[in-house]
N, C-alpha and C. Protein backbone atom coordinates (compact mmCIF):
# COMPACT_ATOMS: atom_id res chain seq x y z
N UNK A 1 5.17 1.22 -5.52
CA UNK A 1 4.37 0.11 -5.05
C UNK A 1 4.47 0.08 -3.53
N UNK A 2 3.28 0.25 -2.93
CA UNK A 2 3.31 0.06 -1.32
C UNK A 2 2.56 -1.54 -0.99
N UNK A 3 2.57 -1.64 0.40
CA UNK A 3 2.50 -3.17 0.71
C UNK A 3 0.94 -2.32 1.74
N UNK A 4 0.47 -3.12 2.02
CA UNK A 4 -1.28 -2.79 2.57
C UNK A 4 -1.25 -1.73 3.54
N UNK A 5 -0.11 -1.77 4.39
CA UNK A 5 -0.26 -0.88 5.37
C UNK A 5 0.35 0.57 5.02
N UNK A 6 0.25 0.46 3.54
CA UNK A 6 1.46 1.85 2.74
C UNK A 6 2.89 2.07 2.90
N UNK A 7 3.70 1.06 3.46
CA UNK A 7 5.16 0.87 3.41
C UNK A 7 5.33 0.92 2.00
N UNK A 8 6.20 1.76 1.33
CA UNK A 8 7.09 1.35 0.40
C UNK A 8 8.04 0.26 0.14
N UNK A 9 7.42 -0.31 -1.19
CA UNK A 9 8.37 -1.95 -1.38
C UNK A 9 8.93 -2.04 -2.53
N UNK A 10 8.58 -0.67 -3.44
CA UNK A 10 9.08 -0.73 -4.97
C UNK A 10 9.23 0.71 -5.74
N UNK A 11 10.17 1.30 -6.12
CA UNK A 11 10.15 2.57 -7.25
C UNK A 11 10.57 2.08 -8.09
N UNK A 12 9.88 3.24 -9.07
CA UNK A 12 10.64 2.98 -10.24
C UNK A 12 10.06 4.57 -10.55
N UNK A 13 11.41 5.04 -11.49
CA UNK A 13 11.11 6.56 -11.95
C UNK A 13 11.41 6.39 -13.35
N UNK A 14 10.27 7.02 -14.05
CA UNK A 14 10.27 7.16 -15.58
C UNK A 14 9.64 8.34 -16.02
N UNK A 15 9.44 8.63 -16.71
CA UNK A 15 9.11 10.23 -17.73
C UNK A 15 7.40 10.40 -17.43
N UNK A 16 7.05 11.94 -17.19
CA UNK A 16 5.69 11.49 -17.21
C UNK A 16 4.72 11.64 -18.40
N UNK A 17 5.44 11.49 -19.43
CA UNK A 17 5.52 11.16 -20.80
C UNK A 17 4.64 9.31 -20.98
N UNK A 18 5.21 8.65 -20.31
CA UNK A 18 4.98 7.11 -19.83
C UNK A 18 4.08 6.57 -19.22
N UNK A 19 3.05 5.74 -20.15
CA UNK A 19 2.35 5.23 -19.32
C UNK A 19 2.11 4.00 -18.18
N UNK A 20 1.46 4.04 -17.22
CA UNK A 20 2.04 3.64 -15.98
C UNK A 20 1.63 1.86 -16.33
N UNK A 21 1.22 1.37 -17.44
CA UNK A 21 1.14 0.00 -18.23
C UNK A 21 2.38 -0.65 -18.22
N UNK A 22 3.30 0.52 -18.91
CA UNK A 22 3.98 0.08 -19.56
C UNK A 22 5.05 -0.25 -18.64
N UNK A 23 5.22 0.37 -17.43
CA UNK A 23 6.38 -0.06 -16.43
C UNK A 23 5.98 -0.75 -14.86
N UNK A 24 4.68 -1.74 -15.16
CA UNK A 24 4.28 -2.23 -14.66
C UNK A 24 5.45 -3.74 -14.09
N UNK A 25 6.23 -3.80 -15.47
CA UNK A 25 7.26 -5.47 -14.87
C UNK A 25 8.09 -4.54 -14.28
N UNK A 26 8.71 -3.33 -14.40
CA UNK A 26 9.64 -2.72 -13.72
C UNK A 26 9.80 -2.83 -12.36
N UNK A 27 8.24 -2.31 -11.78
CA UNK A 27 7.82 -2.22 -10.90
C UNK A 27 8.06 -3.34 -10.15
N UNK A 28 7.26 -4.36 -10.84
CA UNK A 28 7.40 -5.49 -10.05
C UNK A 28 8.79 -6.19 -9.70
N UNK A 29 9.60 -6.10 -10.68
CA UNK A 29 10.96 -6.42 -10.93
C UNK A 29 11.79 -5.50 -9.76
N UNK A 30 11.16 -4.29 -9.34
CA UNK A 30 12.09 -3.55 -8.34
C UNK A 30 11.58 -3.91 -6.93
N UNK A 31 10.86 -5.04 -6.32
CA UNK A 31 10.39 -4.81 -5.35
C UNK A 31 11.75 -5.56 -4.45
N UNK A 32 11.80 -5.02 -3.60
CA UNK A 32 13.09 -4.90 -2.52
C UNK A 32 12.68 -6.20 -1.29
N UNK A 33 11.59 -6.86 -1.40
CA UNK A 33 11.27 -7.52 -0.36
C UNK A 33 10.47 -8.40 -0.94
N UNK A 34 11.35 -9.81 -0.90
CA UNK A 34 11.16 -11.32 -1.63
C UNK A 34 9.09 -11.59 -0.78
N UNK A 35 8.20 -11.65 -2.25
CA UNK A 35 7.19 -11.77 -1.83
C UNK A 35 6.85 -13.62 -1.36
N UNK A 36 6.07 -13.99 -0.51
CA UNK A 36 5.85 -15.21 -0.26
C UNK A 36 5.86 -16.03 -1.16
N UNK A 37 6.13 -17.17 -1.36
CA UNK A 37 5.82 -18.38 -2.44
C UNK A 37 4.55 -18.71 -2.73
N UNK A 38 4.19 -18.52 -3.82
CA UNK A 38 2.04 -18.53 -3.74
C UNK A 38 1.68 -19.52 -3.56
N UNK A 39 2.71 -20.99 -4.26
CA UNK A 39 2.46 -22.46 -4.19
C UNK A 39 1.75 -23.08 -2.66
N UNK A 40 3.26 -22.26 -1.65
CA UNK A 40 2.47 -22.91 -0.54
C UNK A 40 2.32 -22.05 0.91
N UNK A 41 1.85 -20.08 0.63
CA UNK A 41 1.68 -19.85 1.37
C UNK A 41 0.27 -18.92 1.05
N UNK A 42 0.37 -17.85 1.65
CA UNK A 42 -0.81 -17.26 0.90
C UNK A 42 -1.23 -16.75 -0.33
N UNK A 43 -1.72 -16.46 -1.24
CA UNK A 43 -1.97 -15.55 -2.27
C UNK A 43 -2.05 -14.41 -2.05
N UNK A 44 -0.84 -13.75 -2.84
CA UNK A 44 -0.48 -12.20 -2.76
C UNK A 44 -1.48 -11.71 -3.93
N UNK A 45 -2.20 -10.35 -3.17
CA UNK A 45 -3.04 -9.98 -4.35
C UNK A 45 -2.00 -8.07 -4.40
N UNK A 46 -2.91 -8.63 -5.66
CA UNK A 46 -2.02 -6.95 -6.20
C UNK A 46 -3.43 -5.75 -6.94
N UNK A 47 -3.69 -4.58 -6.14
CA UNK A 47 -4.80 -4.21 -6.38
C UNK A 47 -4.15 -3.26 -7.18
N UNK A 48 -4.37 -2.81 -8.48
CA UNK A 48 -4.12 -1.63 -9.36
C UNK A 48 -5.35 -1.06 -10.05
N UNK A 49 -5.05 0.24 -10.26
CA UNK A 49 -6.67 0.83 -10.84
C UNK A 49 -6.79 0.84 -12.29
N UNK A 50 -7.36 1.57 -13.09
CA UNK A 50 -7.66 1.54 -14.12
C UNK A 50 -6.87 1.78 -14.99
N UNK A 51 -5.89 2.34 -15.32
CA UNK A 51 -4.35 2.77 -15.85
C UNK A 51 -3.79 1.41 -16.44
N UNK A 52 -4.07 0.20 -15.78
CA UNK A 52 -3.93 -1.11 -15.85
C UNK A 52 -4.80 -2.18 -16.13
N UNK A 53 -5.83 -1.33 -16.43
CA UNK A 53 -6.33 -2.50 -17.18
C UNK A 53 -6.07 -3.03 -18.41
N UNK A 54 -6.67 -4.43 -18.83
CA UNK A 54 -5.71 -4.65 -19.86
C UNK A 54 -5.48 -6.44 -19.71
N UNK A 55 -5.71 -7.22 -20.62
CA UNK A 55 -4.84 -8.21 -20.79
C UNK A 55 -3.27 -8.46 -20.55
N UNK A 56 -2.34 -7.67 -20.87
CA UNK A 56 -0.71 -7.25 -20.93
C UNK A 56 -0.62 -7.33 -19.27
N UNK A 57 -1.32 -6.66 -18.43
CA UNK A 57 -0.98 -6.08 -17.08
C UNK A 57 -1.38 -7.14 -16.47
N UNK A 58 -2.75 -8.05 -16.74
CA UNK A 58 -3.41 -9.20 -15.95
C UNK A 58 -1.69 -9.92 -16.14
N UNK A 59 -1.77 -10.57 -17.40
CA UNK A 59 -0.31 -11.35 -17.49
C UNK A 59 0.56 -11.08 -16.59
N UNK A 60 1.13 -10.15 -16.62
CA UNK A 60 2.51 -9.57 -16.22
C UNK A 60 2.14 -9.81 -14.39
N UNK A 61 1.10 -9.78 -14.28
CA UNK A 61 0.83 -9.80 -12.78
C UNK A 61 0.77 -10.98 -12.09
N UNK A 62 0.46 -11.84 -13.17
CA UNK A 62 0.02 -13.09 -12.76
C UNK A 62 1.38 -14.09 -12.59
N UNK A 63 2.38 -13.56 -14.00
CA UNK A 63 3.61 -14.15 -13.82
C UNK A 63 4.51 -13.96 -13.01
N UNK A 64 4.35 -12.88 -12.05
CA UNK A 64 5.10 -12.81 -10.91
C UNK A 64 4.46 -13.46 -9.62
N UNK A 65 3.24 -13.98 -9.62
CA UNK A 65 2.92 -14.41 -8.90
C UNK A 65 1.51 -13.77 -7.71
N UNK A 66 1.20 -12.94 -8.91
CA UNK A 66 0.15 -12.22 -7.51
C UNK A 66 -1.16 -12.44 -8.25
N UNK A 67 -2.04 -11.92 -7.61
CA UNK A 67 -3.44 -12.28 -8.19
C UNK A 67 -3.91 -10.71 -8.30
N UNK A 68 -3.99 -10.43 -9.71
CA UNK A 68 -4.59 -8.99 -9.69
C UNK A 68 -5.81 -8.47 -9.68
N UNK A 69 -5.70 -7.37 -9.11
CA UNK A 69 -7.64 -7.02 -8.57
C UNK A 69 -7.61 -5.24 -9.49
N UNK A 70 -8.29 -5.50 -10.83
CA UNK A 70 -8.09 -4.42 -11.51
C UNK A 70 -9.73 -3.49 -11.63
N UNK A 71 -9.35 -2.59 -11.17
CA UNK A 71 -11.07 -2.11 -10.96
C UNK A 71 -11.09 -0.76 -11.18
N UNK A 72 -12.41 -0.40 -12.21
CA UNK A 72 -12.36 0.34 -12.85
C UNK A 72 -12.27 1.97 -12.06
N UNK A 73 -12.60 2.97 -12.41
CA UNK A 73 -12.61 4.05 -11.15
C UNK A 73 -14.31 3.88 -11.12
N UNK A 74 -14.36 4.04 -9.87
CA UNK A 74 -16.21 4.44 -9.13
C UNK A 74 -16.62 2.96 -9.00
N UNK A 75 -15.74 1.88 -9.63
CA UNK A 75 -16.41 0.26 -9.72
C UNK A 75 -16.21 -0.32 -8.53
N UNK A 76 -17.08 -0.70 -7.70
CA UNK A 76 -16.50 -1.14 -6.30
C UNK A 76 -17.73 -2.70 -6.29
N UNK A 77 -16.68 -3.72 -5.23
CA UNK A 77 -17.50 -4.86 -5.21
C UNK A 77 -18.66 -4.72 -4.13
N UNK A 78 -19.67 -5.45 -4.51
CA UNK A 78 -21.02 -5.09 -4.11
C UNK A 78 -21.00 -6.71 -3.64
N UNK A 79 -22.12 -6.37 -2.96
CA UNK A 79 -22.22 -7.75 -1.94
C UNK A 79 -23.80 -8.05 -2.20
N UNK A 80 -25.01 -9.13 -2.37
CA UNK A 80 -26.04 -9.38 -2.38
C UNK A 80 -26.81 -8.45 -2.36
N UNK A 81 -26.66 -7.59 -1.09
CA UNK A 81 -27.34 -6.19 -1.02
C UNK A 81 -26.99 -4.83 -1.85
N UNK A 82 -26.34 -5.51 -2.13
CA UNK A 82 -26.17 -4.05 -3.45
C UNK A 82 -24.94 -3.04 -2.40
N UNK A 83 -24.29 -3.28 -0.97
CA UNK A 83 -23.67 -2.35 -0.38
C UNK A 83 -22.24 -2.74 -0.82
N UNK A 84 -21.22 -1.38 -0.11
CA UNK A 84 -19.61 -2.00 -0.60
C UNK A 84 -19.52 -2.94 0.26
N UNK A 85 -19.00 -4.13 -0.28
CA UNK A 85 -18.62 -5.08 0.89
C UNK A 85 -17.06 -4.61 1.15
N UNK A 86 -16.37 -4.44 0.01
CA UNK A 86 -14.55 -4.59 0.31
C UNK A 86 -14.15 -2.75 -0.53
N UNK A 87 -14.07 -2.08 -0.23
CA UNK A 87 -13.89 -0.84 -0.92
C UNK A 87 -12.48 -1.10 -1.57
N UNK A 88 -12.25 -0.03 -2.55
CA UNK A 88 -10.88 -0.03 -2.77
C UNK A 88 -9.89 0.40 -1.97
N UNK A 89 -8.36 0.52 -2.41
CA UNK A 89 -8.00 0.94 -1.34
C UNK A 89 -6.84 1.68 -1.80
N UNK A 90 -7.34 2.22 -2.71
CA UNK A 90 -5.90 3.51 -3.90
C UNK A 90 -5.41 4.22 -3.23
N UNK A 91 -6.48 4.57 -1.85
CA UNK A 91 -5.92 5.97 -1.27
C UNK A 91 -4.55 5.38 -0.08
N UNK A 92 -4.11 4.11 -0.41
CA UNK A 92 -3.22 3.59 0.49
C UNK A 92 -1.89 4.56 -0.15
N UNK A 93 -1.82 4.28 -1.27
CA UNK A 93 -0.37 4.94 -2.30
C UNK A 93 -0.59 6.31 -2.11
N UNK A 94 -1.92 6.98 -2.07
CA UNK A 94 -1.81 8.41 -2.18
C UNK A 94 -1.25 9.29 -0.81
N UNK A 95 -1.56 8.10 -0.26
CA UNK A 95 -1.08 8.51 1.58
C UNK A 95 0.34 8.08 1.53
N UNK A 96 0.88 7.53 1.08
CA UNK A 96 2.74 7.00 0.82
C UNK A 96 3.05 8.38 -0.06
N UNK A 97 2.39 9.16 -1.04
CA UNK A 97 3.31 9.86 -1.72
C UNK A 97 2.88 11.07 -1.08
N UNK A 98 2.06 11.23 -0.17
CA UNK A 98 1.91 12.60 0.34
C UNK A 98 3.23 12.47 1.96
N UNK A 99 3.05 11.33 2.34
CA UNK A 99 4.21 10.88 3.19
C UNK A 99 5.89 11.96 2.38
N UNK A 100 5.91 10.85 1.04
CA UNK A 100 7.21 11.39 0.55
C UNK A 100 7.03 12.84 0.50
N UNK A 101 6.39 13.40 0.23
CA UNK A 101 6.11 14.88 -0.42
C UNK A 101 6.67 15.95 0.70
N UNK A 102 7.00 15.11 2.29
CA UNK A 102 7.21 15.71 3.25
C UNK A 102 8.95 16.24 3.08
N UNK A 103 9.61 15.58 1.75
CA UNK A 103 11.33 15.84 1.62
C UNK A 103 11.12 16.36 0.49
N UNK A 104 11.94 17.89 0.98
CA UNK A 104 11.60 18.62 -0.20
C UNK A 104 12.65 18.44 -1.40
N UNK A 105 13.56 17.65 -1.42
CA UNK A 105 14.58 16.93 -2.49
C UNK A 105 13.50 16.37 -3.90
N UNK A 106 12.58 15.56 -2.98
CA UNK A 106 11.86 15.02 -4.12
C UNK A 106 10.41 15.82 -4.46
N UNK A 107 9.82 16.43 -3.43
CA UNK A 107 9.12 17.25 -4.01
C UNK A 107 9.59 18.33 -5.17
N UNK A 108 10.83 19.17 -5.14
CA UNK A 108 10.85 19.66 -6.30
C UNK A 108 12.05 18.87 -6.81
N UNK A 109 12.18 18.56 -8.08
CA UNK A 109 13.41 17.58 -8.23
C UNK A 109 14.55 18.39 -8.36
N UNK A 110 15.48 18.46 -7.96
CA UNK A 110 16.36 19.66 -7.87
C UNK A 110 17.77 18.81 -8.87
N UNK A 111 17.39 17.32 -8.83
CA UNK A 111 18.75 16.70 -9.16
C UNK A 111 18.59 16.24 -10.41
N UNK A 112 19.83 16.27 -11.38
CA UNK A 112 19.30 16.51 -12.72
C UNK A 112 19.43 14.85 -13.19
N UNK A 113 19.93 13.92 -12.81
CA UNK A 113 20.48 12.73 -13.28
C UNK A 113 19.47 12.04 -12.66
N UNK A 114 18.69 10.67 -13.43
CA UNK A 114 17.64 10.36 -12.76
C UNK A 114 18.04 9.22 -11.78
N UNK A 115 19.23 9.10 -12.23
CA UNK A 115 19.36 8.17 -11.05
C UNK A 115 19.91 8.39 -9.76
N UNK A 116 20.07 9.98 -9.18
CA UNK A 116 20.19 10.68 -7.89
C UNK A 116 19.41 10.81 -7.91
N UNK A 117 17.94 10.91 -8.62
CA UNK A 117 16.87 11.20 -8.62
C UNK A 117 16.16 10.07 -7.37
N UNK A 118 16.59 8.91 -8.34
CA UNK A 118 16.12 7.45 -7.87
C UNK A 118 16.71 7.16 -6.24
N UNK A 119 17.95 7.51 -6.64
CA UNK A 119 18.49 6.99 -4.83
C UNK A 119 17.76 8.47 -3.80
N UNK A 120 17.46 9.48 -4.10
CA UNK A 120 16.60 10.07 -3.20
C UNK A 120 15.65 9.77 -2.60
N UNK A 121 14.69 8.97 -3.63
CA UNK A 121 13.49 8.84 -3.24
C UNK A 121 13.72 7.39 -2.55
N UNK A 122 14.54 6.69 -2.59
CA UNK A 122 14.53 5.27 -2.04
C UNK A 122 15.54 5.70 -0.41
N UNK A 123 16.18 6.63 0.01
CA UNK A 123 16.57 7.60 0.94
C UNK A 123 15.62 8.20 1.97
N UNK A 124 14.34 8.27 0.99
CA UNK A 124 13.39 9.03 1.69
C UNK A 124 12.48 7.60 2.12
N UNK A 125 12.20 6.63 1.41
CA UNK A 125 11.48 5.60 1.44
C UNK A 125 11.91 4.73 2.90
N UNK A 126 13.14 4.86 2.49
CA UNK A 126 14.23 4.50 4.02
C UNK A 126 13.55 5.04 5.06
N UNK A 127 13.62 6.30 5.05
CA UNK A 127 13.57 6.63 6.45
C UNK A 127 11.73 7.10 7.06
N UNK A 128 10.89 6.73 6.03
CA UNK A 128 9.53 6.11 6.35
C UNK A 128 10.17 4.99 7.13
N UNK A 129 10.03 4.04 6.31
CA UNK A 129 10.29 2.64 6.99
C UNK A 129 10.99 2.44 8.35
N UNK A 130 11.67 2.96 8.68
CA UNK A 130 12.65 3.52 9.80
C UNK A 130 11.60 4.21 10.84
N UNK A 131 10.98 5.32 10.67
CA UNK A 131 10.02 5.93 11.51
C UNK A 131 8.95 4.63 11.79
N UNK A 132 8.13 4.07 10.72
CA UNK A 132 6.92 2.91 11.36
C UNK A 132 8.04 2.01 12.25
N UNK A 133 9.09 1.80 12.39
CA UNK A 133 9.25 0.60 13.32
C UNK A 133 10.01 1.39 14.48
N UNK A 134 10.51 2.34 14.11
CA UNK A 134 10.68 3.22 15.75
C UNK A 134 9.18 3.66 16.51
N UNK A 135 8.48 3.89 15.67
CA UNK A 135 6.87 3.95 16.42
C UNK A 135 6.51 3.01 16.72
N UNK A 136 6.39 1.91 16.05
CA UNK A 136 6.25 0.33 16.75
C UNK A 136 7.21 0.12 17.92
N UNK A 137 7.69 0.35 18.10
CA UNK A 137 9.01 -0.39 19.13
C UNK A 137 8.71 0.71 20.62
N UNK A 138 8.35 2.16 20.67
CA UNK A 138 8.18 2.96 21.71
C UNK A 138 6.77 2.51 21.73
N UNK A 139 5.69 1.96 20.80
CA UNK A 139 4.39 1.43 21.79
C UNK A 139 4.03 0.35 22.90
């Protein structure tokens, strides 16, 4: 799970046996950074694609507090004129895992226990996060 600007805020590693429905509370349950209170600040929306659609996933999304935006693949919101007004924005995550893909630990998994598995990739997630605010800070 990345946050809009593609920071990493959540893993979770499971079999790719598993569908990505089903470890949707995981997900949410692993996020590392307490999201706003919806009562009285903004509404956190949570955009997921089609993998998630579903009654089960609306729920699960809603009970943590976000407002989910589930859209089908090629389905984009249209505005009066028939143009995209708001595109999707999937390719935010695909740009976070091509990010990770840069440590070759987790590109090939070399470690057999999934949970060295897990602290790798949250190692590597680290030191994203670490690079955007050393680039922020020298601008």
């Amino acid at each position: 799970m990345t946050e809009a600007d593609g920071g990493p805020i959540a893993v979770v590693v499971a079999g790719a046996n598993v569908h990505d429905s089903t470890i949707l509370q995981d997900t949410l349950e692993a996020v590392v950074v307490q999201p706003p209170n919806p009562h009285t600040e903004l509404t956190q929306h949570l955009c997921l694609d089609k993998a998630y659609s579903g009654e089960p996933c609306h729920a699960t999304a809603r009970a943590f507090g976000y407002l989910p935006h589930i859209r089908q693949i090629g389905e984009e919101k249209l505005d009066r004129r028939g143009r995209k007004s708001r595109p999707a924005r999937r390719w935010v995550v695909e740009r976070t895992h091509g990010w990770l893909s840069k440590c070759r630990a987790i590109l090939v998994r070399y470690a057999k226990k999934s949970s060295n598995y897990l602290g790798q990739i949250k190692l590597a997630c680290l030191l994203l996060w670490y690079r955007r605010l050393n680039r922020i800070r020298l601008n």
